[in-house]
C-alpha atoms as a PDB file:
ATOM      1  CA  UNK A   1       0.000   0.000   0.000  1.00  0.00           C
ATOM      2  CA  UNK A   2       2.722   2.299   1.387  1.00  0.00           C
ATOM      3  CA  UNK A   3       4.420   1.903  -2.549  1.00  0.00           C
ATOM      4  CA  UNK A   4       1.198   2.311  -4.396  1.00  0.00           C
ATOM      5  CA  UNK A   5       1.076   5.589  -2.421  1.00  0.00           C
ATOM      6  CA  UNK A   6       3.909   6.483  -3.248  1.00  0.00           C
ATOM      7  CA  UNK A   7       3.229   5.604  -7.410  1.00  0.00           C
ATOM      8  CA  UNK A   8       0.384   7.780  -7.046  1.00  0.00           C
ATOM      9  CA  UNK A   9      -0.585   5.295  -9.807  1.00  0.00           C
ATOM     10  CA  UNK A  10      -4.583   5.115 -10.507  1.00  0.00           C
ATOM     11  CA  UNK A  11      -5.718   1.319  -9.691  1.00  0.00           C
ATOM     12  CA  UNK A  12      -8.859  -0.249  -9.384  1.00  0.00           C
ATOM     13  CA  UNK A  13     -10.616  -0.739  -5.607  1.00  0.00           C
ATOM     14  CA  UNK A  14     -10.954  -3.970  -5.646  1.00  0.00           C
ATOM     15  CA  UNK A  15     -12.267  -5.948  -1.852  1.00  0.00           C
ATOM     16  CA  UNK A  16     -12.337  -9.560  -2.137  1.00  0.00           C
ATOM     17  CA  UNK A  17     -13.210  -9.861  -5.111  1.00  0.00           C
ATOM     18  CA  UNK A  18     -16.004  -7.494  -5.798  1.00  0.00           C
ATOM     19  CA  UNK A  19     -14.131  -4.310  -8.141  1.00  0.00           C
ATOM     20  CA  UNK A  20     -15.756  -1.242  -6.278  1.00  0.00           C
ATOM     21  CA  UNK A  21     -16.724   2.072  -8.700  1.00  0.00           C
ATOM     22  CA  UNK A  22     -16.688   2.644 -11.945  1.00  0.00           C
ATOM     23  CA  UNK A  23     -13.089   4.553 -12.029  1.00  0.00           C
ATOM     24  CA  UNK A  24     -10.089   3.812 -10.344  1.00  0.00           C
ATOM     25  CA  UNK A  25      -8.661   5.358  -7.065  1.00  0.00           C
ATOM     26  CA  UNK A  26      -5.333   7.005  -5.925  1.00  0.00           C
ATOM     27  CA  UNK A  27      -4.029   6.218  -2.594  1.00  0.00           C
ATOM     28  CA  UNK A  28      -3.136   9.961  -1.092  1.00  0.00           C
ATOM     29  CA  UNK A  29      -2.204   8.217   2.431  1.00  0.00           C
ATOM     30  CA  UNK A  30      -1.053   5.219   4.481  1.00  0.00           C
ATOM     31  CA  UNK A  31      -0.932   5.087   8.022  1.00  0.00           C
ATOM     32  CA  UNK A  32      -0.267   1.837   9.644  1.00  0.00           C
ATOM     33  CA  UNK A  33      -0.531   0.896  13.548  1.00  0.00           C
ATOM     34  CA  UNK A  34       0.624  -2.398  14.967  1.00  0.00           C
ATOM     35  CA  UNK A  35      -1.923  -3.942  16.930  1.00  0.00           C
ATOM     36  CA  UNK A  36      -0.614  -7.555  18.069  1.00  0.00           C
ATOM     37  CA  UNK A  37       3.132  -9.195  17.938  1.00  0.00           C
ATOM     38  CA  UNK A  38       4.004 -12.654  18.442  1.00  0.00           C
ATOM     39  CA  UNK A  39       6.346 -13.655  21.557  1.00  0.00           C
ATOM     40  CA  UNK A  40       8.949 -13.447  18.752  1.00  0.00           C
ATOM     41  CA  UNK A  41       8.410  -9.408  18.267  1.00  0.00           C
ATOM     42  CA  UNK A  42       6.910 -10.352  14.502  1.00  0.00           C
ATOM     43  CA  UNK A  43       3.826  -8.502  13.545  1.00  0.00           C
ATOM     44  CA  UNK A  44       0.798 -10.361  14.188  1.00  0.00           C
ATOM     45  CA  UNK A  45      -2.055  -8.278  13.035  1.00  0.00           C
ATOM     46  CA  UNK A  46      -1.863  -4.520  11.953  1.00  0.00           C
ATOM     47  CA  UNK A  47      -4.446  -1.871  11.462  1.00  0.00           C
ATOM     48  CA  UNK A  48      -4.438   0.574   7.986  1.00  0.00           C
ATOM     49  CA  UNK A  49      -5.945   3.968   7.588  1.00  0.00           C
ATOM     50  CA  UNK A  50      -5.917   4.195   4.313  1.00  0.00           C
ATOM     51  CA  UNK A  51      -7.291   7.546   2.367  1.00  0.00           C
ATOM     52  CA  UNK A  52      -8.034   7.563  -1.290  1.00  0.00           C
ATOM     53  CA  UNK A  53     -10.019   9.624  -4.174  1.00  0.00           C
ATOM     54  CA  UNK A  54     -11.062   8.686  -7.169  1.00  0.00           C
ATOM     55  CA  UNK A  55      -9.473   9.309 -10.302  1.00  0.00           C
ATOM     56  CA  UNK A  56     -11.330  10.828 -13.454  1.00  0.00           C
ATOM     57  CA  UNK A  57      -9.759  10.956 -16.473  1.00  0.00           C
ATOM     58  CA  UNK A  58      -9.719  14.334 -18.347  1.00  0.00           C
ATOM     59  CA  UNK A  59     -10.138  13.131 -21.730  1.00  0.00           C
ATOM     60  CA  UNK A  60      -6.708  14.675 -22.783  1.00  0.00           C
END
């Protein structure tokens, strides 16, 4: 997520597997908070805020 911000690259919203809108989106933030680690100090399970618009093409 954190690259495809960075891209700024329009993609499609897809969850599961359901493709959401009829344009695609660009992700304009990431924020990421751990929420559980293993014993180990690995990640478990993480939370994302993620903020996106959609993208319209112009036409040019």
């Amino acid at each position: 997520m954190r690259e495809m911000c960075q891209r700024g690259e329009p993609n499609f919203l897809i969850i599961g597997n359901t493709v959401y809108g009829e344009n695609e989106f660009v992700i304009d933030d990431v924020q990421e908070s751990v929420l559980h680690w293993t014993g180990g100090g690995n990640v478990l399970t993480n939370k994302l805020d993620v903020t996106f618009r959609e993208y319209v093409p112009t036409g040019d």
